[in-house]
Structure formats: structure tokens, C-alpha cells
PDB file of N, CA and C in Angstrom:
ATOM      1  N   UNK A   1      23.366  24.217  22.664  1.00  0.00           N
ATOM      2  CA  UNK A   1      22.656  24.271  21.404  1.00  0.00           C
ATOM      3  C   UNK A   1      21.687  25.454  21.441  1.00  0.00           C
ATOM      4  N   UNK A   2      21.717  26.057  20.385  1.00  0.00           N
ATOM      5  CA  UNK A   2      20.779  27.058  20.516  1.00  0.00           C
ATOM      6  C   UNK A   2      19.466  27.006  19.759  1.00  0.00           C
ATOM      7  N   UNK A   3      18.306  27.777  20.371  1.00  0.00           N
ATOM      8  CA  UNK A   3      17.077  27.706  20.482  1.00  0.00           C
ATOM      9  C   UNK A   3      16.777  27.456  19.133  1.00  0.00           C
ATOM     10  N   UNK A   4      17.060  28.617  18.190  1.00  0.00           N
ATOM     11  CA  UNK A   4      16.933  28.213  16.214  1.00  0.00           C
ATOM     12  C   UNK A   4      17.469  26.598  16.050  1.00  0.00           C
ATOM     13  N   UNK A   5      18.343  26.344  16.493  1.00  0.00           N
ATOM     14  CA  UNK A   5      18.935  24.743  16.000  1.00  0.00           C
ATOM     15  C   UNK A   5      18.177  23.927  16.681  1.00  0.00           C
ATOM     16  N   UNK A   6      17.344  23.743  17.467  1.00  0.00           N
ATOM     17  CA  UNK A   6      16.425  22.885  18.171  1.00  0.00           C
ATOM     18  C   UNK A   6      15.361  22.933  17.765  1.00  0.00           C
ATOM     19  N   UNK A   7      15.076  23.955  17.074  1.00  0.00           N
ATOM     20  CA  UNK A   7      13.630  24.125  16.738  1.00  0.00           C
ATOM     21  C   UNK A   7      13.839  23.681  15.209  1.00  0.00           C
ATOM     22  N   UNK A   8      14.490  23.431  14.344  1.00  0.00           N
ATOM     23  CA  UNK A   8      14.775  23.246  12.820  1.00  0.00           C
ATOM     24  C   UNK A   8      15.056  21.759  13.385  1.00  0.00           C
ATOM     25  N   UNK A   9      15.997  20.882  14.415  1.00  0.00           N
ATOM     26  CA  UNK A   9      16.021  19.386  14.262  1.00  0.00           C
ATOM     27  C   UNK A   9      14.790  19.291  14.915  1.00  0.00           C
ATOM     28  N   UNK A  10      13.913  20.007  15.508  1.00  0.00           N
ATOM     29  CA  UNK A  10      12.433  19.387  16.068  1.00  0.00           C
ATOM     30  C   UNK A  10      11.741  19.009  14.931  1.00  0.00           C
ATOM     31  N   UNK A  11      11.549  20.661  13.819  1.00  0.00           N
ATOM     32  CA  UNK A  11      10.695  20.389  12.714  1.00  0.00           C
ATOM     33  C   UNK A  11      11.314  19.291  11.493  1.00  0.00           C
ATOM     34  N   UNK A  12      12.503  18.695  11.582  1.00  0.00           N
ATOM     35  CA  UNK A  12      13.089  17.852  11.064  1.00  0.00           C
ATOM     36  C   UNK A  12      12.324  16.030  11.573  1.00  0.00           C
ATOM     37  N   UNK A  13      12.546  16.155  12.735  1.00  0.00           N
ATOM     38  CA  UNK A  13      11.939  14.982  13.181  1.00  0.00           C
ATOM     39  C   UNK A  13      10.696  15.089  12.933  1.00  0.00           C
ATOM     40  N   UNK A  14       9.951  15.759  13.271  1.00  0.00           N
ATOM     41  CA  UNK A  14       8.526  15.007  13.085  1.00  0.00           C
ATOM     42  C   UNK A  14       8.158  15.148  11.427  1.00  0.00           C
ATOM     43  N   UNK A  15       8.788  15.658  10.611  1.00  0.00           N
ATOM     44  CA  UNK A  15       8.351  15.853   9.629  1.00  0.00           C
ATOM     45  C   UNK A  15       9.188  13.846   9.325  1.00  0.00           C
ATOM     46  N   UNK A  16      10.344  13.747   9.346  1.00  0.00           N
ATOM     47  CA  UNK A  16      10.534  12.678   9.342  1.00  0.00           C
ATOM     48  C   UNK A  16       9.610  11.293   9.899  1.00  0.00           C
ATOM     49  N   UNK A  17       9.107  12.018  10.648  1.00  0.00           N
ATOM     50  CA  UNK A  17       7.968  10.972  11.730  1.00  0.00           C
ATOM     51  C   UNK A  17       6.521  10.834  10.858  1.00  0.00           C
ATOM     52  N   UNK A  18       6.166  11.924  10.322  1.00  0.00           N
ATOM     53  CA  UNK A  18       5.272  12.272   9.718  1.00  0.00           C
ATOM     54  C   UNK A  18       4.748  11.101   8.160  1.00  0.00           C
ATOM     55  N   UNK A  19       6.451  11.271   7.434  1.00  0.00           N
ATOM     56  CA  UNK A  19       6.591  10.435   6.223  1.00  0.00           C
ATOM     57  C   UNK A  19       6.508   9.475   6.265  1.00  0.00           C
ATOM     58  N   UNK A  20       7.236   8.764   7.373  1.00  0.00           N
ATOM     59  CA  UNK A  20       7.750   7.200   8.266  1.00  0.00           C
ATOM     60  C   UNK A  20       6.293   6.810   8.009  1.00  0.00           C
ATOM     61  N   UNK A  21       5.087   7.450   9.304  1.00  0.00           N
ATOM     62  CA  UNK A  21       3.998   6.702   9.514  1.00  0.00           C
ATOM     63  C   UNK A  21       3.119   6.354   8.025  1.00  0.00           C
ATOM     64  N   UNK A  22       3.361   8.202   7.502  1.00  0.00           N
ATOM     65  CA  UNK A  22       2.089   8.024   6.211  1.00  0.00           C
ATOM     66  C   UNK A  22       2.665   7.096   5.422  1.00  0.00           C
ATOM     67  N   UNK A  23       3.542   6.309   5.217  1.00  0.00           N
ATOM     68  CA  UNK A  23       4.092   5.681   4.219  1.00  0.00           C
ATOM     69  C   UNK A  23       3.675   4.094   4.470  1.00  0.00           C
ATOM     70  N   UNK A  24       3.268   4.123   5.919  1.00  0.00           N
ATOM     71  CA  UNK A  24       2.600   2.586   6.448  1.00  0.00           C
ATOM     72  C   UNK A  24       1.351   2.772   6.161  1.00  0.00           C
ATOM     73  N   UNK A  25       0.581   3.791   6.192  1.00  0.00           N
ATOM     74  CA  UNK A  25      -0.691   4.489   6.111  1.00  0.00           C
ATOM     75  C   UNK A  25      -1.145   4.262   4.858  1.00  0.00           C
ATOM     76  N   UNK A  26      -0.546   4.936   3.851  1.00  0.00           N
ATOM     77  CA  UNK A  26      -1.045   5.259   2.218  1.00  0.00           C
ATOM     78  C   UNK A  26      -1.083   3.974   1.193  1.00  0.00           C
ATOM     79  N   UNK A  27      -2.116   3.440   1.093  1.00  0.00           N
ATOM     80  CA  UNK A  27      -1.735   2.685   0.193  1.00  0.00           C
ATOM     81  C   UNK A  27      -2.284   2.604  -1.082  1.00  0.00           C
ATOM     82  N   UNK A  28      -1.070   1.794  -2.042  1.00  0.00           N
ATOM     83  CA  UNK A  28      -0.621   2.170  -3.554  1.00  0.00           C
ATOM     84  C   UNK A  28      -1.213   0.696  -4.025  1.00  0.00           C
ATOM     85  N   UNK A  29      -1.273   0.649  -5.257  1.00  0.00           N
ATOM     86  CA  UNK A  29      -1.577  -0.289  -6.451  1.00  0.00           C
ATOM     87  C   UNK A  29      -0.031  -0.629  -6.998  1.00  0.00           C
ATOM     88  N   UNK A  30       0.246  -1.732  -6.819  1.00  0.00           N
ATOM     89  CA  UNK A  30       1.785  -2.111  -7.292  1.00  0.00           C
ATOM     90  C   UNK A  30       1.281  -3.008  -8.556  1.00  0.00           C
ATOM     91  N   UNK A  31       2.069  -2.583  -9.858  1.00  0.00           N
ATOM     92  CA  UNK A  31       1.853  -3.316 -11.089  1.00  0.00           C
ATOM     93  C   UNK A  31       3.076  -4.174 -11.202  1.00  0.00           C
ATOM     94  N   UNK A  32       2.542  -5.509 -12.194  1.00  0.00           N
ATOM     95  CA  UNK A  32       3.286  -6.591 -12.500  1.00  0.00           C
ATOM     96  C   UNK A  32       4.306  -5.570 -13.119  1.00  0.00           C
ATOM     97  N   UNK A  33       5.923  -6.763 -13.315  1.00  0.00           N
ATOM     98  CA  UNK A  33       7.002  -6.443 -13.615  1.00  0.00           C
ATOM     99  C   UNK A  33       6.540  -6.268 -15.283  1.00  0.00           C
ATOM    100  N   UNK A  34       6.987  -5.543 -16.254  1.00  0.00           N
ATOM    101  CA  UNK A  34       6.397  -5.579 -17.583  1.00  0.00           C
ATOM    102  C   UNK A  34       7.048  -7.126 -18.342  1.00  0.00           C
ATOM    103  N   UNK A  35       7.889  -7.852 -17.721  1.00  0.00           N
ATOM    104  CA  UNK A  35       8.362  -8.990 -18.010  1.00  0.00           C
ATOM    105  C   UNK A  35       7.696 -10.272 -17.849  1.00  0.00           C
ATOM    106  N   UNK A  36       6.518 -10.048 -17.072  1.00  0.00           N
ATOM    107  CA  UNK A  36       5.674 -11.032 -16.315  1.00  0.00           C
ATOM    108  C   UNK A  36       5.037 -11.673 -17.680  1.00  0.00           C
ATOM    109  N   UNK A  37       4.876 -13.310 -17.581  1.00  0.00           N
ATOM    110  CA  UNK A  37       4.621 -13.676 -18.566  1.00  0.00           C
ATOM    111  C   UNK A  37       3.297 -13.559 -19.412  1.00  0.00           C
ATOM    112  N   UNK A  38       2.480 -13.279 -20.301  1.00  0.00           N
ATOM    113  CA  UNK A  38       1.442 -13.028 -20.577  1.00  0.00           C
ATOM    114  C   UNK A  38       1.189 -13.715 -21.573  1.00  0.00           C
ATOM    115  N   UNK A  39      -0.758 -14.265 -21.877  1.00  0.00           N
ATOM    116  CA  UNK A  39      -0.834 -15.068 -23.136  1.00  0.00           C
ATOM    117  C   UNK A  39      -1.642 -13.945 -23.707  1.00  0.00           C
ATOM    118  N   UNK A  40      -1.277 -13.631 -24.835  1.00  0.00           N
ATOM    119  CA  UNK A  40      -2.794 -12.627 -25.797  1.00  0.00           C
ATOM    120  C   UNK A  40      -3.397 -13.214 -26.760  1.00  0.00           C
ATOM    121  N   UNK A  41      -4.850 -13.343 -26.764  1.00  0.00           N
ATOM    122  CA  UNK A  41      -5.626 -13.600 -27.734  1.00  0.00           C
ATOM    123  C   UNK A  41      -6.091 -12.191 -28.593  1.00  0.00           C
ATOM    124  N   UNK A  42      -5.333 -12.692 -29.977  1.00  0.00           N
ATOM    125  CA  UNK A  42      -5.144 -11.225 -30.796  1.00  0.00           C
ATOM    126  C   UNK A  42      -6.444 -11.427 -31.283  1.00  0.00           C
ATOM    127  N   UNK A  43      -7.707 -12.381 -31.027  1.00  0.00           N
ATOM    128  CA  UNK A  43      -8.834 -12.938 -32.355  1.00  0.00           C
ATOM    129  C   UNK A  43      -9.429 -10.899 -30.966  1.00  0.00           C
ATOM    130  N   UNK A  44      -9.640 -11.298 -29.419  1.00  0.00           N
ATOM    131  CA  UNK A  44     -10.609 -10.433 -28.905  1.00  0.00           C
ATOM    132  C   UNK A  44      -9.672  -9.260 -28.566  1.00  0.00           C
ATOM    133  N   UNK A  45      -8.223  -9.397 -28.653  1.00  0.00           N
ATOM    134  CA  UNK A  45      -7.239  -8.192 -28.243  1.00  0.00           C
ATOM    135  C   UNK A  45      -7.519  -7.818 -26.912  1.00  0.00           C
ATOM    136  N   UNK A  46      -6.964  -9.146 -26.234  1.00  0.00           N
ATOM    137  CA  UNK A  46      -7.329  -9.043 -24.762  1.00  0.00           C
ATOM    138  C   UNK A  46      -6.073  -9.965 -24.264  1.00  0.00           C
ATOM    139  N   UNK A  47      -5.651  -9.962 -22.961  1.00  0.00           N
ATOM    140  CA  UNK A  47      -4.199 -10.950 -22.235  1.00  0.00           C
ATOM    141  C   UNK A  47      -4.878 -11.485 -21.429  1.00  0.00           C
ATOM    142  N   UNK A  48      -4.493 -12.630 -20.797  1.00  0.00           N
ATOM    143  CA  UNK A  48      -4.695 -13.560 -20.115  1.00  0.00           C
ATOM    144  C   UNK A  48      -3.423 -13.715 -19.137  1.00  0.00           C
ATOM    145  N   UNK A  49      -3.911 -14.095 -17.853  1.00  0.00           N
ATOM    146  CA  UNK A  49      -2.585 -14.442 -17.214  1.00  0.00           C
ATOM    147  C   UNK A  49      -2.756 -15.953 -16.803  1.00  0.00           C
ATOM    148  N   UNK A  50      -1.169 -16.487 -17.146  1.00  0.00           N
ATOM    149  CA  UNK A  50      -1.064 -18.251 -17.523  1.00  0.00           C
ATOM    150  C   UNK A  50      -2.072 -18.823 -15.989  1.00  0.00           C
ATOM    151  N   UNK A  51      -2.197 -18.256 -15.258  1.00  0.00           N
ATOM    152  CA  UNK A  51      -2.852 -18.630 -14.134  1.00  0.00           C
ATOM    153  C   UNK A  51      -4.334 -18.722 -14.114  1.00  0.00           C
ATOM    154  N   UNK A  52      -4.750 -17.988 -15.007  1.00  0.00           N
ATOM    155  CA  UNK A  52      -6.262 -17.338 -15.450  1.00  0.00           C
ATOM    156  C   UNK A  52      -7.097 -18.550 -16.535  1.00  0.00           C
ATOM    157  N   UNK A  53      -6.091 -19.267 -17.476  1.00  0.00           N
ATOM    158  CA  UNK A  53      -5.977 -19.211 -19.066  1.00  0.00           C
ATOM    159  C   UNK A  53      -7.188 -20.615 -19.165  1.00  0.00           C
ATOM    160  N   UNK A  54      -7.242 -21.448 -17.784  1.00  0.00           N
ATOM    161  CA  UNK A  54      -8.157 -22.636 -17.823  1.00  0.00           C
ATOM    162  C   UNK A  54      -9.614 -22.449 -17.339  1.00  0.00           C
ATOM    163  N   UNK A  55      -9.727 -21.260 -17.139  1.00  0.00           N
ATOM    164  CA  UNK A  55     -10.713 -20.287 -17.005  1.00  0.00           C
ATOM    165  C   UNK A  55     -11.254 -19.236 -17.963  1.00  0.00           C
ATOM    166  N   UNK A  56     -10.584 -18.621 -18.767  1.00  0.00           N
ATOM    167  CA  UNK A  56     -11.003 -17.448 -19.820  1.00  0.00           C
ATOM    168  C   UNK A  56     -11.438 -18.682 -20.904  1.00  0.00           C
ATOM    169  N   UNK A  57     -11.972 -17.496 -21.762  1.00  0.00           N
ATOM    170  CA  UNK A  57     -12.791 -18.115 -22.751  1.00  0.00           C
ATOM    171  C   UNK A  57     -11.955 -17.000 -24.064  1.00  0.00           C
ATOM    172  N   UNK A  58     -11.238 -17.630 -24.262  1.00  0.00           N
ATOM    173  CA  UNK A  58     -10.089 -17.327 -25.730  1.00  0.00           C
ATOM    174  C   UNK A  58     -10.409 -18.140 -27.061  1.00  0.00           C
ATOM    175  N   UNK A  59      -9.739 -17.809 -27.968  1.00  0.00           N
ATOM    176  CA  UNK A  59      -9.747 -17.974 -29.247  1.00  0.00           C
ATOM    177  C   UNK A  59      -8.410 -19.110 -29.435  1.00  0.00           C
ATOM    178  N   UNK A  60      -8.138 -19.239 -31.016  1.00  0.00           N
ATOM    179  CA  UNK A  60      -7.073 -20.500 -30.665  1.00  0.00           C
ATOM    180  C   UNK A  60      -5.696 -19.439 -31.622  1.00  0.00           C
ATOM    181  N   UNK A  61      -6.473 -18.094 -31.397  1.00  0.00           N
ATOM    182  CA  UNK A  61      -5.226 -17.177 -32.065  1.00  0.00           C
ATOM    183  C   UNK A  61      -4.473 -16.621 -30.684  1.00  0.00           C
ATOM    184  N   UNK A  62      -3.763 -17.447 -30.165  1.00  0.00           N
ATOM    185  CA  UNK A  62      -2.912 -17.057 -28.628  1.00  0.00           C
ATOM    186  C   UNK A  62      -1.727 -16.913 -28.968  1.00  0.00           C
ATOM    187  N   UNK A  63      -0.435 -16.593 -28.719  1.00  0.00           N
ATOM    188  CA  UNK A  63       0.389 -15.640 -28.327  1.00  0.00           C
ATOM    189  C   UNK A  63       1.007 -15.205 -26.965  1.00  0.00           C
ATOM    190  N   UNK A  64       2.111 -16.142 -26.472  1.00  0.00           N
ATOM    191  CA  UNK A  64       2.886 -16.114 -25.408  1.00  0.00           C
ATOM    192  C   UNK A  64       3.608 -14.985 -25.411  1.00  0.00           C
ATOM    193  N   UNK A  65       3.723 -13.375 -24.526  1.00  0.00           N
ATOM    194  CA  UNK A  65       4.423 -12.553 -24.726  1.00  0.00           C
ATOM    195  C   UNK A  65       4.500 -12.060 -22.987  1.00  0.00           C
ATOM    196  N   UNK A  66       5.387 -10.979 -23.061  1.00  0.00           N
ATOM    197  CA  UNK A  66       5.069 -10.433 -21.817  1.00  0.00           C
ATOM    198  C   UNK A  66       4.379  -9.327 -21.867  1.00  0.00           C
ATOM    199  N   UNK A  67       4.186  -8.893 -20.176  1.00  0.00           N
ATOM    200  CA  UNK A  67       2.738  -8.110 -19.491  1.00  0.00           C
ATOM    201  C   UNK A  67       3.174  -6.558 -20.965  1.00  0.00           C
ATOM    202  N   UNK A  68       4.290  -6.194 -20.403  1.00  0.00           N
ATOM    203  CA  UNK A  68       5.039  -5.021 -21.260  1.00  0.00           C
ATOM    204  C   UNK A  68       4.391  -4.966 -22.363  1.00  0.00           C
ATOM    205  N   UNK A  69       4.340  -5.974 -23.280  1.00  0.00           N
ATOM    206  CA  UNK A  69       3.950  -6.017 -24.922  1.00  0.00           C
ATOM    207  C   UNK A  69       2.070  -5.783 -24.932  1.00  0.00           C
ATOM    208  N   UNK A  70       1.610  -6.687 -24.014  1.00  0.00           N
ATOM    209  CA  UNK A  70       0.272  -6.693 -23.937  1.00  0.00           C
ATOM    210  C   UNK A  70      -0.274  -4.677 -23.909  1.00  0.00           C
ATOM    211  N   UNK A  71       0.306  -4.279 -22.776  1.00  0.00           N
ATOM    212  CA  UNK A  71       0.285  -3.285 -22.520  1.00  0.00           C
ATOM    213  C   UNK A  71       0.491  -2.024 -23.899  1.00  0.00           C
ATOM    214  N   UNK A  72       1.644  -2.492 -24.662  1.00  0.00           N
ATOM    215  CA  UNK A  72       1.737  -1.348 -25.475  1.00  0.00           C
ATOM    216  C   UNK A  72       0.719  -1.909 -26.831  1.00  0.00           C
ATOM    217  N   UNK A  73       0.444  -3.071 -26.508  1.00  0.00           N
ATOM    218  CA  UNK A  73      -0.820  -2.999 -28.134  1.00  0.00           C
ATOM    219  C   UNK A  73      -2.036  -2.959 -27.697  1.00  0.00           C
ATOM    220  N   UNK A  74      -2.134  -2.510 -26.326  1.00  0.00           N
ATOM    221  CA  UNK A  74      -3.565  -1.702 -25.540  1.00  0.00           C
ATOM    222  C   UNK A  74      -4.292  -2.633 -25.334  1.00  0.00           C
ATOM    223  N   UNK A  75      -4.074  -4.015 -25.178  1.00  0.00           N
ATOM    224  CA  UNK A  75      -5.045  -5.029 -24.974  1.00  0.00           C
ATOM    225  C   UNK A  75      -5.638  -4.901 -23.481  1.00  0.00           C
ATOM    226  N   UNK A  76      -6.899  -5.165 -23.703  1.00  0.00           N
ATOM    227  CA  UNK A  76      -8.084  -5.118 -22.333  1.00  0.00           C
ATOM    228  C   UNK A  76      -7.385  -6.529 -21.730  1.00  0.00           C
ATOM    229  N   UNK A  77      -7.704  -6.145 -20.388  1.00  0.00           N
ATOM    230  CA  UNK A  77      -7.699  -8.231 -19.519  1.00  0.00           C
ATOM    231  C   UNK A  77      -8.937  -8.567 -20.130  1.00  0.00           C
ATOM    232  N   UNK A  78      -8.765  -9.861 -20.111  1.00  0.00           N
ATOM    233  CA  UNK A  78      -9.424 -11.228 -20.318  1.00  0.00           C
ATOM    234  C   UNK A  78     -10.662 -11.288 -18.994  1.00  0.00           C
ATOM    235  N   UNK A  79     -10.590 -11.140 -17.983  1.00  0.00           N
ATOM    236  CA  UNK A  79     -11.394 -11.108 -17.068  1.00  0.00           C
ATOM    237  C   UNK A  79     -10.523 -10.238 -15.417  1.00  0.00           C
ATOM    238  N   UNK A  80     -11.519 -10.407 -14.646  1.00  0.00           N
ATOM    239  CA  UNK A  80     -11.196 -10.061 -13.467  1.00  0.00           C
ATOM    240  C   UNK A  80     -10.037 -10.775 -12.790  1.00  0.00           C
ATOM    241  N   UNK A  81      -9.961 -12.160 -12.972  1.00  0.00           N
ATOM    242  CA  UNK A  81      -8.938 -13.030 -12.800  1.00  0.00           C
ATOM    243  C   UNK A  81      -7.666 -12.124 -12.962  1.00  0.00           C
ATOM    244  N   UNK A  82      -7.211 -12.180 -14.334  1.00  0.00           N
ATOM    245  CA  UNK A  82      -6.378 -11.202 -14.864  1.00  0.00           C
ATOM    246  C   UNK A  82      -6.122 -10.618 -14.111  1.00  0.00           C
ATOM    247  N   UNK A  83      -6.761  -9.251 -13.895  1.00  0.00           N
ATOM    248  CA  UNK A  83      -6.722  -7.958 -13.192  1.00  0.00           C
ATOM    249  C   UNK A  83      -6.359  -8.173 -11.777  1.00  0.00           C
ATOM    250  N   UNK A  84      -6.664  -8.785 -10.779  1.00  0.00           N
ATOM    251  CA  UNK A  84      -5.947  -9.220 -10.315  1.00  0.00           C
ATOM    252  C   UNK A  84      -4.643 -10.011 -10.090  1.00  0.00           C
ATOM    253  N   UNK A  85      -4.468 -10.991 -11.037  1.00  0.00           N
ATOM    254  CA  UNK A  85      -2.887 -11.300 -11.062  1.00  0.00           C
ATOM    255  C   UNK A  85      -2.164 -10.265 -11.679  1.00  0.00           C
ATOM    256  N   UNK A  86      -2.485  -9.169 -12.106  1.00  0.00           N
ATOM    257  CA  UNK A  86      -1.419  -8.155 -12.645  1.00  0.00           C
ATOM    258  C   UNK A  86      -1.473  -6.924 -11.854  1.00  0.00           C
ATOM    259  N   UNK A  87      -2.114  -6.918 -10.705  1.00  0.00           N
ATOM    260  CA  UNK A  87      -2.204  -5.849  -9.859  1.00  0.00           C
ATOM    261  C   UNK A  87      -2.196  -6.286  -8.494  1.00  0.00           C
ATOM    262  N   UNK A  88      -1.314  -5.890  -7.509  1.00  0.00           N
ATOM    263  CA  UNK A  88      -1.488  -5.744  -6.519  1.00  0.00           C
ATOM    264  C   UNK A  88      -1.928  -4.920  -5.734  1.00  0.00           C
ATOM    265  N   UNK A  89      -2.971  -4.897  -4.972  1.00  0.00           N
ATOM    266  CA  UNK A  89      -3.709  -3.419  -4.592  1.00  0.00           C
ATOM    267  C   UNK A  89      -3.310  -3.427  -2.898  1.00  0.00           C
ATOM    268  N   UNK A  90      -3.918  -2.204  -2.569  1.00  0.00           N
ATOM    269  CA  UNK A  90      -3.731  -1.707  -0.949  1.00  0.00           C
ATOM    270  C   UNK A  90      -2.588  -1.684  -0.266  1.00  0.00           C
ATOM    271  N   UNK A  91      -1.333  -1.892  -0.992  1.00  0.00           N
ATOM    272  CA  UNK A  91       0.197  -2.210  -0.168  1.00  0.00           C
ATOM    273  C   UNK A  91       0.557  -0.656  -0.173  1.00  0.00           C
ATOM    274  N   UNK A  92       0.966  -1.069   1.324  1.00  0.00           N
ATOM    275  CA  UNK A  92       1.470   0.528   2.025  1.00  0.00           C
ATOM    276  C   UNK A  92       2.789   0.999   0.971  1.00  0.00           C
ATOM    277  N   UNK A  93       2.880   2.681   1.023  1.00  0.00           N
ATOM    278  CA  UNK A  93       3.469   2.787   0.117  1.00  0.00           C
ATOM    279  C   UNK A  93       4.912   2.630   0.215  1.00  0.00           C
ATOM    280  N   UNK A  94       5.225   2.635   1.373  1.00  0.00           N
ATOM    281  CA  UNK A  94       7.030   2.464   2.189  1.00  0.00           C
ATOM    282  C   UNK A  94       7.304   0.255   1.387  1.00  0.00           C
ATOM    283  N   UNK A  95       6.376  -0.202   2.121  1.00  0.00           N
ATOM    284  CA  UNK A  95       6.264  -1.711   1.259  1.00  0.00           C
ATOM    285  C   UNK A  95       6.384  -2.003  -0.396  1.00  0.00           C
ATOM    286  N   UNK A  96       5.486  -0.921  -0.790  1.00  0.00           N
ATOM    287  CA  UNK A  96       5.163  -0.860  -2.397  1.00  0.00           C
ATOM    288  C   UNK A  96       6.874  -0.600  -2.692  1.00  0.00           C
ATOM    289  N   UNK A  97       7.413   0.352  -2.443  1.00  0.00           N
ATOM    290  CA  UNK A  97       8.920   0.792  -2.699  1.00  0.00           C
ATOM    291  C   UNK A  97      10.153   0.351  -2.372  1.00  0.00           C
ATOM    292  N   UNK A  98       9.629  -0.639  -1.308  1.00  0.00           N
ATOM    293  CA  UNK A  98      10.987  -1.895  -0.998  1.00  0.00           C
ATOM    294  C   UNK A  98      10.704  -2.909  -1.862  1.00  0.00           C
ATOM    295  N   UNK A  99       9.582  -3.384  -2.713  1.00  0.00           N
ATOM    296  CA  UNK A  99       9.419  -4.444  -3.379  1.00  0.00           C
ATOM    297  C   UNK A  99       9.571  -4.076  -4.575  1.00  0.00           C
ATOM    298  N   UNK A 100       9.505  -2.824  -5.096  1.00  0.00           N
ATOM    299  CA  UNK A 100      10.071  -2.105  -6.197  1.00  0.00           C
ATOM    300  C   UNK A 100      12.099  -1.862  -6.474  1.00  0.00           C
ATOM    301  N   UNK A 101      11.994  -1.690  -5.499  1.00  0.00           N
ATOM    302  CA  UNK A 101      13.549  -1.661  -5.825  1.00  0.00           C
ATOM    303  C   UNK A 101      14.314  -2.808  -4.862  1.00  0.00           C
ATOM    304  N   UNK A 102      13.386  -4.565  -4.770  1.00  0.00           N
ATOM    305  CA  UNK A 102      13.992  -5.412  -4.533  1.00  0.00           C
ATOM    306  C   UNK A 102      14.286  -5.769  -3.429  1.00  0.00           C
ATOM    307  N   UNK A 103      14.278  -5.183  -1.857  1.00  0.00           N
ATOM    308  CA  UNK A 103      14.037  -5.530  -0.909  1.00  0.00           C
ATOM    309  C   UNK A 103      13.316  -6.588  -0.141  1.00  0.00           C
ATOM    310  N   UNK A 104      12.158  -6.591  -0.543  1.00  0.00           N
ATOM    311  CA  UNK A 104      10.936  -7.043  -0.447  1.00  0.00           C
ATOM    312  C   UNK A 104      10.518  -8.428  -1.319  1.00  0.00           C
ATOM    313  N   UNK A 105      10.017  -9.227  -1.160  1.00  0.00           N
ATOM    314  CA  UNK A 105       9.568  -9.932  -2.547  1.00  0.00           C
ATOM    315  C   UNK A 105       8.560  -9.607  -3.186  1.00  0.00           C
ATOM    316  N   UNK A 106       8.489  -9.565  -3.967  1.00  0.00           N
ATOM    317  CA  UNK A 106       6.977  -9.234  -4.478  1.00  0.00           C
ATOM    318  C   UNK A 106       6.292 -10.064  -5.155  1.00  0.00           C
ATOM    319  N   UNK A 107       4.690 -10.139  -5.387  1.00  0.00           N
ATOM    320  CA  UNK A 107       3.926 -10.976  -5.820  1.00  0.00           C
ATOM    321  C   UNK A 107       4.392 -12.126  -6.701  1.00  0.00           C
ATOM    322  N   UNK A 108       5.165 -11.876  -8.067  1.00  0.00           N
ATOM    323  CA  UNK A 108       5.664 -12.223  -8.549  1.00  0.00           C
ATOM    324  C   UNK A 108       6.956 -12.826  -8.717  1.00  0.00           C
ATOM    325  N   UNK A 109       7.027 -14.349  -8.911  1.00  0.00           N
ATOM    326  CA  UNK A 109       8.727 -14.491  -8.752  1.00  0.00           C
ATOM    327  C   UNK A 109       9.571 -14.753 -10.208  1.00  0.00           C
ATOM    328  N   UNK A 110      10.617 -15.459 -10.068  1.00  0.00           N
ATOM    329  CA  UNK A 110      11.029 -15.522 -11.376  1.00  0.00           C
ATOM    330  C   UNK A 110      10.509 -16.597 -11.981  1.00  0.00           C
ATOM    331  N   UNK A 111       9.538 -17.323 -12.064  1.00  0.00           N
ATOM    332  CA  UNK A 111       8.932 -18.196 -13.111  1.00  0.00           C
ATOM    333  C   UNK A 111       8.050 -17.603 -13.301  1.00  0.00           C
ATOM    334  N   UNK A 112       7.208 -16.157 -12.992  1.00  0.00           N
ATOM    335  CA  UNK A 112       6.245 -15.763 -13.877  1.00  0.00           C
ATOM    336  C   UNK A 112       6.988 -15.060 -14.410  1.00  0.00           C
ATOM    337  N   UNK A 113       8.667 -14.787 -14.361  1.00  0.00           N
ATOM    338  CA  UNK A 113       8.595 -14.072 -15.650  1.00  0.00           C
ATOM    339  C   UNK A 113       8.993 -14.682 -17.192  1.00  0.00           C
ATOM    340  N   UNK A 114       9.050 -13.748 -18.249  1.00  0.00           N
ATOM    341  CA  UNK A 114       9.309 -14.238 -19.532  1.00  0.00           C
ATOM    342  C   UNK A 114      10.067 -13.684 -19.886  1.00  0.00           C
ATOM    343  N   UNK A 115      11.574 -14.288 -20.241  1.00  0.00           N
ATOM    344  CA  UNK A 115      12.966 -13.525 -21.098  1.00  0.00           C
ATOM    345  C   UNK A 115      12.772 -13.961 -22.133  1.00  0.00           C
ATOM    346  N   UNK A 116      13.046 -12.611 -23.013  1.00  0.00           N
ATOM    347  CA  UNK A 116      13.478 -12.748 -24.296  1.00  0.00           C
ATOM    348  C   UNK A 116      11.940 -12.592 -25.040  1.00  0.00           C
ATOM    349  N   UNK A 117      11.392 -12.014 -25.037  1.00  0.00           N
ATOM    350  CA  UNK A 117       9.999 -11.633 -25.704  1.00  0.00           C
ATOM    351  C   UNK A 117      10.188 -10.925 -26.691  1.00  0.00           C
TER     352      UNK A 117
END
């Protein structure tokens, strides 16, 4: 093997080594599936998550939809509660991306979500 080809799979590996570690290293904010079930109170234009809802202080103008919908009519969370069940924080980013494309489980299973919204 010659000296150029050893030195290009050297800088190959560690750059590979490099990604591997930072990817256990870096960590990301993983958001709910936009399907995740959500309640909105349209009276304060704010969501609630069904986990949150015996706790927030809502109106009796509620509205079962998902996270997705909440999101595009710009509604604020309901409280901190919320914000936490719709965010997962500090997950390494190699983790964040196996639970994104299904590997992984993630926070959420299929009874928080909502079909057909």
C-alpha cells in the first residue's frame, strides 16, 4: 500500500472517529411527532398536552387536535408542563436520529398519537 493511500484511509478514520464520538457528545432538542395528540383552548390560543390538562387552567372552548395543527395556528403552551411533554431535550444527536427515523423508541408512543385530525 502506498504512503498517499494510508494517509487518505488514516484521515478517513479518524474523521469517521471524530463524527461517531461528537454525535454521543452533541446534544439536540427532539420535538413531538406533529401527530401527537393535543387539546387547544382557542378562548387563550394556547395547547395543552392530555397529560398536562388536570393541571392547566383552560377555558371550556377546548378542541382535541394534533401537536401539527396547534403549531400552525401559532398557539403558545399552556404551561411548562406542556413544554416539556412536547420536547425532549439533551439527547445525543446519533440517539436523536435513530429515534427519528424509528430505530429507537421515542418519548412518545402510539396512544399519544391522534389519526385523522
Amino acid at each position: 500500500m502506498k504512503k498517499k493511500d494510508r494517509k487518505l484511509i488514516t484521515g478517513m478514520l479518524l474523521t469517521l472517529a471524530a463524527l461517531l464520538v461528537g454525535g454521543f457528545v452533541i446534544p439536540v432538542d427532539v420535538g413531538a411527532p406533529s401527530d401527537t395528540r393535543t387539546i387547544l383552548d382557542h378562548s387563550t390560543q394556547e395547547y395543552v398536552s392530555p397529560s398536562c390538562i388536570d393541571e392547566a387552567e383552560v377555558t371550556n372552548y377546548l378542541q382535541e387536535t394534533n401537536y401539527g395543527h396547534a403549531l400552525t395556528l401559532d398557539y403558545e403552551p399552556e404551561s411548562g408542563c406542556s413544554v416539556d411533554y412536547y420536547q425532549e431535550s439533551d439527547v445525543p444527536l446519533i440517539v436523536a436520529t435513530l429515534k427519528t427515523i424509528g430505530i429507537v423508541d421515542q418519548k412518545w408512543s402510539a396512544e399519544d398519537m391522534l389519526r385523522n385530525a
